[in-house]
Protein backbone atom coordinates (compact mmCIF):
# COMPACT_ATOMS: atom_id res chain seq x y z
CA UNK A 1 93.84 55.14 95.18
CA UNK A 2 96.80 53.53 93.13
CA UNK A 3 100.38 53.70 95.15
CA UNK A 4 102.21 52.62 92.21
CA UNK A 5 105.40 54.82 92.45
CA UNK A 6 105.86 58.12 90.28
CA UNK A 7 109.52 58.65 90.90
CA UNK A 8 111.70 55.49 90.51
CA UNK A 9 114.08 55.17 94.40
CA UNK A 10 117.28 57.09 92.57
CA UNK A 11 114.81 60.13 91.62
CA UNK A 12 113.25 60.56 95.44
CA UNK A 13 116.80 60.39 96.24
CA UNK A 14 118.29 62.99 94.22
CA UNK A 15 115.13 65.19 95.36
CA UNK A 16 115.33 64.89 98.57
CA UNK A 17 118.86 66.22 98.31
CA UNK A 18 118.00 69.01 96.57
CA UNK A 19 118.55 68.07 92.67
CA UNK A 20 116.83 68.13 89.49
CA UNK A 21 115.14 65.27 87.84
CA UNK A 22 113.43 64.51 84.57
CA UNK A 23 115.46 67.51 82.37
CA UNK A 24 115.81 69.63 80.55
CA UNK A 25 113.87 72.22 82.50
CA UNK A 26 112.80 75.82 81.12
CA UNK A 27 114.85 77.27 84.03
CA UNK A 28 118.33 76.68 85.88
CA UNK A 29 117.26 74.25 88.73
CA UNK A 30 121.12 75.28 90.20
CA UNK A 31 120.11 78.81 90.09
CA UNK A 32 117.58 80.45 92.59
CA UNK A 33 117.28 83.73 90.10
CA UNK A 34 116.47 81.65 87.15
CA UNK A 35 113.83 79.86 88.83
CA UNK A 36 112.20 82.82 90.35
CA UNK A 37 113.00 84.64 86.41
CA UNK A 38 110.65 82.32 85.25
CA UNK A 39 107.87 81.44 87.65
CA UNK A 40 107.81 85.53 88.36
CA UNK A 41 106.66 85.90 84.36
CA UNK A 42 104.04 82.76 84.67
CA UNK A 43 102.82 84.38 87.92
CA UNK A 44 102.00 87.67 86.08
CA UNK A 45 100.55 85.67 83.10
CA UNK A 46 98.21 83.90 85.11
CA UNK A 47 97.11 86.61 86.98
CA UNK A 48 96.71 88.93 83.65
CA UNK A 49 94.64 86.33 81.61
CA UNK A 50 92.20 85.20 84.45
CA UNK A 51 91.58 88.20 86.39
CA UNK A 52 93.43 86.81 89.95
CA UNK A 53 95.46 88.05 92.39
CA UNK A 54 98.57 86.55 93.51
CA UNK A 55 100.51 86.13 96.79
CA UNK A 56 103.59 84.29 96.15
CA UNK A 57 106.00 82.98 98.22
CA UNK A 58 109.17 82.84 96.74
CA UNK A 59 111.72 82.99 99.81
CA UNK A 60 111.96 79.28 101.02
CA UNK A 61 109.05 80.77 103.66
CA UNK A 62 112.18 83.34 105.25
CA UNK A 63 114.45 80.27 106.48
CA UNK A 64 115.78 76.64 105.35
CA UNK A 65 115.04 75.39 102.13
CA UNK A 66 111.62 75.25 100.08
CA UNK A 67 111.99 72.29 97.05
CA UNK A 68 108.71 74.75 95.88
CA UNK A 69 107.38 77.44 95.00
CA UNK A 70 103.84 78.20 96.40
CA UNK A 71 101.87 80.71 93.96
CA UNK A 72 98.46 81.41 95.74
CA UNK A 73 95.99 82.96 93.49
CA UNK A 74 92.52 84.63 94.16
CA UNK A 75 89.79 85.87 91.92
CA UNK A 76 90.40 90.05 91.89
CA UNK A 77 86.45 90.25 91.47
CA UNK A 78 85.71 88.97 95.24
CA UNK A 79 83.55 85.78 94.48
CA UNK A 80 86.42 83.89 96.84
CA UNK A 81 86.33 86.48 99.48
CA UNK A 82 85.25 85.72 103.12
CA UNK A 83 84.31 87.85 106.21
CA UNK A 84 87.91 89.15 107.72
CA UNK A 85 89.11 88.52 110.88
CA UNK A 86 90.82 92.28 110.93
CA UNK A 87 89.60 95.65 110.61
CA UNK A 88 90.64 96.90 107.14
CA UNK A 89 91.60 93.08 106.76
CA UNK A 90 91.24 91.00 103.96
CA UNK A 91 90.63 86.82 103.77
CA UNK A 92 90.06 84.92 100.73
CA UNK A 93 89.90 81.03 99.72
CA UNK A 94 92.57 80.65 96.39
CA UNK A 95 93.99 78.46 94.39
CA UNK A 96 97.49 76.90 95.36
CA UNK A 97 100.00 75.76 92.94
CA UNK A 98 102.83 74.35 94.11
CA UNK A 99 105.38 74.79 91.48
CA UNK A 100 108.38 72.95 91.83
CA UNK A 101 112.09 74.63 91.54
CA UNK A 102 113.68 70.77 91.11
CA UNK A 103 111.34 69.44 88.15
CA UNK A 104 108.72 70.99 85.33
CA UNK A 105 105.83 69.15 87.84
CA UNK A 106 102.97 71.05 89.58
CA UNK A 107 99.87 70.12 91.88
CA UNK A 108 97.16 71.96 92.64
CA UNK A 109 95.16 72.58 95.56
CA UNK A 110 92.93 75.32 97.74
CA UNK A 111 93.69 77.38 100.62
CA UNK A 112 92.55 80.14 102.51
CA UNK A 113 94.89 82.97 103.64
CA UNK A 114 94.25 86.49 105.62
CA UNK A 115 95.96 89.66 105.72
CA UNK A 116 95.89 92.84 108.14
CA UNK A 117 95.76 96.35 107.31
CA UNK A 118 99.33 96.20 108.53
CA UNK A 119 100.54 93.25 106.25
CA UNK A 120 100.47 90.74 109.16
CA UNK A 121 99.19 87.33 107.14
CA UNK A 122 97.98 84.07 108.10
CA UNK A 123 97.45 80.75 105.70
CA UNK A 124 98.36 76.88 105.71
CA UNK A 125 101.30 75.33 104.77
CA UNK A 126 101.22 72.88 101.86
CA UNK A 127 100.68 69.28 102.64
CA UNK A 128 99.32 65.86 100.61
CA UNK A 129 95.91 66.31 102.13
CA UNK A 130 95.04 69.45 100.05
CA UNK A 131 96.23 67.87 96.99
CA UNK A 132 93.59 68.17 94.33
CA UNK A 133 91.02 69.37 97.77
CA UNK A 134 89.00 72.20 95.32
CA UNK A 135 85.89 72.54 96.79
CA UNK A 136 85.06 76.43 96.75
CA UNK A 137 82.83 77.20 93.71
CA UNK A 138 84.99 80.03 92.35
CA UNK A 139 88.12 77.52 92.49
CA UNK A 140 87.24 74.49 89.93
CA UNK A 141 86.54 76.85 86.95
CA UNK A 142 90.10 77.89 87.25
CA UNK A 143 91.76 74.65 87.24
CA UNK A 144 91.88 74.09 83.16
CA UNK A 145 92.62 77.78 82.19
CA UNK A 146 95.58 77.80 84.79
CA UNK A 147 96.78 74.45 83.89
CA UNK A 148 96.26 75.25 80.06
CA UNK A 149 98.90 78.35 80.73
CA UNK A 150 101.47 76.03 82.97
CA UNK A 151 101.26 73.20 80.40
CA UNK A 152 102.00 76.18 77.28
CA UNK A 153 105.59 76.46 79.23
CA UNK A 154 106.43 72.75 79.48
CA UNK A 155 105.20 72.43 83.30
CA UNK A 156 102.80 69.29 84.00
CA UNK A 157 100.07 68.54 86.87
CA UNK A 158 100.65 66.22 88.99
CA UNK A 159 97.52 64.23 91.13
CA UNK A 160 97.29 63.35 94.20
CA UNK A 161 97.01 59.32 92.91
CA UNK A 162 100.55 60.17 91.41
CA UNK A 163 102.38 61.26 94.35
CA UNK A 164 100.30 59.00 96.65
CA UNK A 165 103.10 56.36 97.10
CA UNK A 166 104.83 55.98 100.05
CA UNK A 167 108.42 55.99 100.95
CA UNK A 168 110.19 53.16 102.81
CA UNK A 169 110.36 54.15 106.61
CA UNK A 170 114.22 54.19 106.24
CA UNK A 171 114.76 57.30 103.28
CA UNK A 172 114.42 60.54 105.67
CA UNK A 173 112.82 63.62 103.67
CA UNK A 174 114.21 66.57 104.94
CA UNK A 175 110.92 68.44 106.04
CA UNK A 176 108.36 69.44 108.23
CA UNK A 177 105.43 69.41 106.44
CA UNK A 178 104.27 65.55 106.34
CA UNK A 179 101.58 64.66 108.37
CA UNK A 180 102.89 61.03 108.89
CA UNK A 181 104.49 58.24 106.77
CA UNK A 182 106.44 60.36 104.11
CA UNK A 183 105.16 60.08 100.47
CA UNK A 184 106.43 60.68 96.95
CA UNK A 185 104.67 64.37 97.38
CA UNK A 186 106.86 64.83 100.51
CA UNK A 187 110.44 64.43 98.34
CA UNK A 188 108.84 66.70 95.67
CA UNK A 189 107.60 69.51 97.91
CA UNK A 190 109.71 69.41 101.25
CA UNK A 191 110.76 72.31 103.12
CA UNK A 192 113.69 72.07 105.60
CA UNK A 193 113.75 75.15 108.18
């Protein structure tokens, strides 16, 4: 895997404290209500043209800061469904796309999330390690239609190769989501609680 650097040093930097890089961007990276304005009409796209079901998390995961968005998608037809753990429950493997609110970049990955009769939910959090991890049948089918619809709106995929660098010991990412030595996926999609 190549760790030649994505973002150039004064990009991680301005990420990691919470600005923009790489404009223009088809939304307001200043403005929370512009982002979510836009992602919320992608969101609905996606889930129109292929048939999926969203859960979305739009609200920095109820405290901090979230540099993401994470859009968690599901085919409405049940070929991604699993046994629940609840009565009346529901669980599902899905497609995550990590959208970013700082830059028009995007990875994709899988995940598998539950959900109570009583809206009590349970699911990973985002990390480098599920970074292009798409190993459920229904999931890889869904990659170049979803893409195809991010890409129409000026957003582009992002591998795990290209966010694979790491990040000298001494630049602190504000987050708590690495799983060791902080990479250039870790000053895109940080959250701070």
């Amino acid at each position: 895997m190549s760790t030649e650097p994505f973002f150039s040093a004064a990009e991680v930097a301005r990420l990691i404290q919470g600005q923009s890089v790489r404009e223009p961007l088809p939304f307001d990276p200043a403005d929370d209500h512009s982002i979510r304005r836009f992602y919320e009409e992608l969101v609905s796209r996606i889930e129109r043209a292929q048939r999926l079901r969203a859960r979305v998390e739009w609200n920095h995961y109820g405290s901090g800061y979230a540099s993401f968005i994470e859009a968690w998608f599901y085919p409405a037809d049940g070929r991604a469904s699993l046994p629940s753990f609840h009565a009346g429950g529901e669980r599902h493997v899905g497609l995550v796309v990590l959208l970013s609110r700082l830059s028009r970049y995007y990875v994709l990955g899988q995940d598998e999330k539950s959900w109570s009769a009583d809206g009590s939910s349970s699911g990973g959090l985002p990390s480098f390690s599920t970074v292009d991890d798409l190993t459920h049948p229904a999931l890889p089918p869904l990659v170049a239609p979803v893409s195809a619809l991010l890409a129409e709106v000026g957003l582009q995929r992002l591998s795990r190769q290209d966010l694979a660098a790491l990040l000298p010991a001494e630049v602190p990412v504000p987050t708590i989501l690495a799983e060791g030595p902080c990479r250039q996926f870790d000053a895109l999609f940080h959250w701070e609680d």
